[in-house]
N, C-alpha and C. Protein backbone atom coordinates (compact mmCIF):
# COMPACT_ATOMS: atom_id res chain seq x y z
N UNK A 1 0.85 -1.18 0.00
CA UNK A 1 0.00 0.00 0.00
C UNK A 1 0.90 1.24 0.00
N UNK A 2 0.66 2.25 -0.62
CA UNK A 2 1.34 3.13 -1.20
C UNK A 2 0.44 4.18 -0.81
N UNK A 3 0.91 5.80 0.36
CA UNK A 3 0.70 6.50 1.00
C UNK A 3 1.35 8.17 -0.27
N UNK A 4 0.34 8.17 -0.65
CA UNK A 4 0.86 9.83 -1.60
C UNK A 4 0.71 10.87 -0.92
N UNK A 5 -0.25 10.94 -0.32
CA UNK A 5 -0.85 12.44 0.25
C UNK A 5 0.24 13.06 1.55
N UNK A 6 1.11 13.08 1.06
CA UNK A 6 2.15 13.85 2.07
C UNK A 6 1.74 15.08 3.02
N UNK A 7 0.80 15.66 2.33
CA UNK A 7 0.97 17.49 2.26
C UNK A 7 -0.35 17.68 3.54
N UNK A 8 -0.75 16.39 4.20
CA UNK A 8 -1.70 16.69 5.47
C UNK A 8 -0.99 16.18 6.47
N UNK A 9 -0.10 15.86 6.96
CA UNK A 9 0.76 15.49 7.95
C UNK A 9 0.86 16.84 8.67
N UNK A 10 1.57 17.93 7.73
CA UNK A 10 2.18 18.91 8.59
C UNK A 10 0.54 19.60 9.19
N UNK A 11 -0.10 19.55 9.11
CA UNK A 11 -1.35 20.38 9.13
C UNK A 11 -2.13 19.34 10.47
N UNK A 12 -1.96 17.89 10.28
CA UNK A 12 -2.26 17.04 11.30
C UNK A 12 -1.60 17.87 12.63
N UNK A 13 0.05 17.77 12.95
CA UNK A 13 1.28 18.12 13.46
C UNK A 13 0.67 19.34 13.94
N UNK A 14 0.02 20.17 13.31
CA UNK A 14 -0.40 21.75 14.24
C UNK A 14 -1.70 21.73 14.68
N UNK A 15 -2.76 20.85 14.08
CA UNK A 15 -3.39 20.75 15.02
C UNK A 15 -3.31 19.81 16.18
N UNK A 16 -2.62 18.90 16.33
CA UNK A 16 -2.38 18.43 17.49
C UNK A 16 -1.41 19.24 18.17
N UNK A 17 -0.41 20.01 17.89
CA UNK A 17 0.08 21.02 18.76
C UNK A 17 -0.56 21.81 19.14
N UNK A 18 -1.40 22.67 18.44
CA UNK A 18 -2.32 23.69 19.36
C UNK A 18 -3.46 23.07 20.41
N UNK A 19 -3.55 21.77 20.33
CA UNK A 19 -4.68 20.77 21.32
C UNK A 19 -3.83 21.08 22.61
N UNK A 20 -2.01 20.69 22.23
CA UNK A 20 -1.50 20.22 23.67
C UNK A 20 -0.94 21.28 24.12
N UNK A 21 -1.21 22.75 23.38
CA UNK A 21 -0.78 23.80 23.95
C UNK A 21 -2.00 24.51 24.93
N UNK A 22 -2.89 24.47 24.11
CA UNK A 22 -4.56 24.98 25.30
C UNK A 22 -3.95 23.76 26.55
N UNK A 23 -3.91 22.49 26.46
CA UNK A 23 -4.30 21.38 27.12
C UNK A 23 -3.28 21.84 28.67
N UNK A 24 -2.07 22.56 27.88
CA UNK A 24 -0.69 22.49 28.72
C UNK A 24 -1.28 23.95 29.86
N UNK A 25 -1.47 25.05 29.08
CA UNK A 25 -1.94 26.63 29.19
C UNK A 25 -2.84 27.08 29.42
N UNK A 26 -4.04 26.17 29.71
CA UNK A 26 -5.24 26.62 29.46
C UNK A 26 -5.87 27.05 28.29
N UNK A 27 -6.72 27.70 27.90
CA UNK A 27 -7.62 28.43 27.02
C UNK A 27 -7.09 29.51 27.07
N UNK A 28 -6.07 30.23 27.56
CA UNK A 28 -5.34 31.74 27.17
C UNK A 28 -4.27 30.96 26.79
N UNK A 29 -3.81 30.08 26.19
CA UNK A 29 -2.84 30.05 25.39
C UNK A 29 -2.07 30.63 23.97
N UNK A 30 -3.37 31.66 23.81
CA UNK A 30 -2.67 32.44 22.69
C UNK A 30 -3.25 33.76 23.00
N UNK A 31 -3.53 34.22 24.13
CA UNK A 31 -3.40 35.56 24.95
C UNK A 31 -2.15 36.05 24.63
N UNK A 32 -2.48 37.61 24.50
CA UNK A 32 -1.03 38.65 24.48
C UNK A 32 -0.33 38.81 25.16
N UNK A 33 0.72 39.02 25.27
CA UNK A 33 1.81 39.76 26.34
C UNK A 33 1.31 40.81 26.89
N UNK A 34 1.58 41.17 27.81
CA UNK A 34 1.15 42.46 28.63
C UNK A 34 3.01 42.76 29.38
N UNK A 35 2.87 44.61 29.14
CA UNK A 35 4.28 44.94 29.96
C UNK A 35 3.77 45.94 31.05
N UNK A 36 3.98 46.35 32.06
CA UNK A 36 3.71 46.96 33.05
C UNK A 36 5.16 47.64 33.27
N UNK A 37 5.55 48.66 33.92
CA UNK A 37 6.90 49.35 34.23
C UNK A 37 6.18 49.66 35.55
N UNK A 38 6.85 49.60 36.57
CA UNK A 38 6.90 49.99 37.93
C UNK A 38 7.01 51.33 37.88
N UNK A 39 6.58 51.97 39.69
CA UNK A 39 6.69 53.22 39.63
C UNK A 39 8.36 53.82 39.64
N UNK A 40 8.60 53.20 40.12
CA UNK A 40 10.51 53.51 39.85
C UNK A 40 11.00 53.49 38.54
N UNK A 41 10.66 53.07 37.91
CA UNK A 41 10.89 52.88 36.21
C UNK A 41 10.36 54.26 35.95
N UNK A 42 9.03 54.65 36.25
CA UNK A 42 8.70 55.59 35.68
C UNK A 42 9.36 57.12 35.88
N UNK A 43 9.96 56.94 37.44
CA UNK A 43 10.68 57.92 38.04
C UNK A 43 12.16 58.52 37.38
N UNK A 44 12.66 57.12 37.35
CA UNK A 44 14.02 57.01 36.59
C UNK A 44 13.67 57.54 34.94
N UNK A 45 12.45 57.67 34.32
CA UNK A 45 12.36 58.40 32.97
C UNK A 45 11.86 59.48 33.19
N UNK A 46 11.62 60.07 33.90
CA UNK A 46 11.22 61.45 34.33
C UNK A 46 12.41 62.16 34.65
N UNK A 47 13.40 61.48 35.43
CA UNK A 47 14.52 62.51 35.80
C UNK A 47 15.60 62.01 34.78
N UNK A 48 15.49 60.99 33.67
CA UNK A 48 16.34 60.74 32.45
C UNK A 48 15.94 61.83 31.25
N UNK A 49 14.51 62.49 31.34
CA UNK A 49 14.14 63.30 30.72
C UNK A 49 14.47 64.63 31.23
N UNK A 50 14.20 65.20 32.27
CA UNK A 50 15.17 66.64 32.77
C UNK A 50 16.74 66.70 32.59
N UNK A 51 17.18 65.48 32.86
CA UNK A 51 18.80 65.52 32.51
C UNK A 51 18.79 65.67 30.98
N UNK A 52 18.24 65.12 30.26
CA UNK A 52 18.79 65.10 28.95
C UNK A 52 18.36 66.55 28.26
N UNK A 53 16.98 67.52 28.80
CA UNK A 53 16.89 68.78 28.59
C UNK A 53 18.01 69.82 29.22
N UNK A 54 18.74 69.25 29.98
CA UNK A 54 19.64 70.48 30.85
C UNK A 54 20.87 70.37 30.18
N UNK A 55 21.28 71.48 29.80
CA UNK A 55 22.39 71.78 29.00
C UNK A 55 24.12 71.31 29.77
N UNK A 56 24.88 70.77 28.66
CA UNK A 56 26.08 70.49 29.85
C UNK A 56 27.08 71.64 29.65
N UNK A 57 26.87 72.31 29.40
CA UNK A 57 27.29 74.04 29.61
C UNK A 57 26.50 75.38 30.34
N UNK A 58 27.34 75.93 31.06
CA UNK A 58 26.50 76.99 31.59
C UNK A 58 27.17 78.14 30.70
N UNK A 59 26.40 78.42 29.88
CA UNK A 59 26.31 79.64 28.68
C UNK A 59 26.74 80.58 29.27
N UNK A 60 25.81 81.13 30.55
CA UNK A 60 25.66 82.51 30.92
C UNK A 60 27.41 82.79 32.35
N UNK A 61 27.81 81.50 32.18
CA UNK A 61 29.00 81.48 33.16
C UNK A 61 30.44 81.93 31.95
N UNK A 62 30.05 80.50 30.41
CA UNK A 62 31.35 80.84 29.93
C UNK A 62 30.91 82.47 29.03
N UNK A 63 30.05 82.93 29.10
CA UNK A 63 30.01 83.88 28.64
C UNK A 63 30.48 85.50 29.59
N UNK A 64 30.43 85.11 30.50
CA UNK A 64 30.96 85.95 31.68
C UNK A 64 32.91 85.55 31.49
N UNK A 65 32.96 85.06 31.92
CA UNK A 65 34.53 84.47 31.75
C UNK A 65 35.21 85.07 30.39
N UNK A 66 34.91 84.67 29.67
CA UNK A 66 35.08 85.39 27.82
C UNK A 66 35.18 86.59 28.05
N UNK A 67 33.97 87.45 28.55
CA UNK A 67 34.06 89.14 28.60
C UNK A 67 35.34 89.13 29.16
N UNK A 68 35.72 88.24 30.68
CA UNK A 68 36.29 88.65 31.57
C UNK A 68 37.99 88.68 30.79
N UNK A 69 38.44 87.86 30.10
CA UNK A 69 39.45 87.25 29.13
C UNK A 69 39.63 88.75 28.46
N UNK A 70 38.45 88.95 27.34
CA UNK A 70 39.38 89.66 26.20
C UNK A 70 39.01 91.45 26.89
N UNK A 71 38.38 91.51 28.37
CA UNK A 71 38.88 92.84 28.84
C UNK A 71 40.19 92.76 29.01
N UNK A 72 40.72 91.52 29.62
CA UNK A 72 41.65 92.00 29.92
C UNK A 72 41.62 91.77 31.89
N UNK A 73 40.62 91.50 32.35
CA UNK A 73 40.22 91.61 33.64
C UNK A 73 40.36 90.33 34.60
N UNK A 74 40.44 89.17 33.84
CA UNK A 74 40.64 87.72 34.64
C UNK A 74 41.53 87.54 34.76
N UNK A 75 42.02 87.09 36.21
CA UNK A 75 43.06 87.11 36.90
C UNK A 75 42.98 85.67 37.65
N UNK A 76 43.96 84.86 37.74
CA UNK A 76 43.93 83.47 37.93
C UNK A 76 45.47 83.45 39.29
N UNK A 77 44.39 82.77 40.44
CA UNK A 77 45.65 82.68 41.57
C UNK A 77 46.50 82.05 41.28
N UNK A 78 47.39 82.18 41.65
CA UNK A 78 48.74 81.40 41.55
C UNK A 78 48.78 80.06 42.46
N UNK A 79 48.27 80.45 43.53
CA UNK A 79 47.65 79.33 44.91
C UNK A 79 46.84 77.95 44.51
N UNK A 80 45.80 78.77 43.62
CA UNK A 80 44.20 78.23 43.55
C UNK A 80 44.89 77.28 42.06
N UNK A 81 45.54 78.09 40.97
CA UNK A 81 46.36 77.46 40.14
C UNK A 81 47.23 75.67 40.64
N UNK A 82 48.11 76.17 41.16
CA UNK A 82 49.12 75.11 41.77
C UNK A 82 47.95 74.00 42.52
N UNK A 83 47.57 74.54 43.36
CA UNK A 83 46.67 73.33 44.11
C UNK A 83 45.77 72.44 42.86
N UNK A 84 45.22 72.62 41.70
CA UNK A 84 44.46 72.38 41.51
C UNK A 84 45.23 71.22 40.58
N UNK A 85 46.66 71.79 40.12
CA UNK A 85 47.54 71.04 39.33
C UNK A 85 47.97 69.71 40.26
N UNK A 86 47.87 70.03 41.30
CA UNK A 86 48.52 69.35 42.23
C UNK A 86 47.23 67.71 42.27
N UNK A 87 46.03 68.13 42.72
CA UNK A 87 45.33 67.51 43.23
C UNK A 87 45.24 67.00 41.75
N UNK A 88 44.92 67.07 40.34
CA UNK A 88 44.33 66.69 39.41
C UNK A 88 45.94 65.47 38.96
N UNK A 89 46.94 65.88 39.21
CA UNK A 89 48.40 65.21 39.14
C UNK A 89 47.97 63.33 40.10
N UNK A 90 47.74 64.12 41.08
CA UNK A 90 47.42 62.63 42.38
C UNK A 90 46.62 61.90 41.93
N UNK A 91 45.29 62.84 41.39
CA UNK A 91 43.85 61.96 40.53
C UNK A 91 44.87 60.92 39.76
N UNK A 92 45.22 61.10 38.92
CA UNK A 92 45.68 60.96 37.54
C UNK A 92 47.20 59.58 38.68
N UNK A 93 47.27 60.19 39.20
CA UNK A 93 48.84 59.10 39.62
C UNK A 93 47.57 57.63 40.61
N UNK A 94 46.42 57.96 41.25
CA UNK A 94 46.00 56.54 41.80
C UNK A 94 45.46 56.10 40.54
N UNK A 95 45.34 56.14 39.27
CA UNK A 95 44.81 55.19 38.40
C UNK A 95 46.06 54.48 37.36
């Protein structure tokens, strides 16, 4: 006896898979996903959204500084200088 009809097997194969998937899952076995974000999630995109509006320059500072430059008027300690070389030297020597 000689079997031709190949082409209902695979179609057998899914409906008995979707039998033993309800059978396994219940009757929401082909229910949607659902995503929920916590209230901390939501917090953390609220203050990911103010950071990313706040500029990483203060305009109205280097624009003060600039005047202060090409008057002629900024004056840089010699103290405040050295220390700062100093401390940024140490940064730079624990890594």
């Amino acid at each position: 006896m000689r079997i031709n009809n190949y082409s209902n097997i695979p179609q057998v194969y899914k409906l008995n898979q979707a039998k033993k998937m309800n059978a396994a899952y219940g009757a929401n076995a082909y229910s949607k996903d659902e995503v929920s974000i916590s209230q901390t999630g939501k917090d953390f995109q609220t203050v990911y959204q103010a950071l990313a509006r706040t500029p990483d320059v203060r305009e109205e500072k280097v624009a003060e500084l600039k005047s202060q430059i090409e008057s002629g008027n900024y004056n840089v300690s010699t103290a405040d200088f050295a220390s700062k070389l100093l401390e940024n030297y140490n940064a730079a020597a624990l890594y």
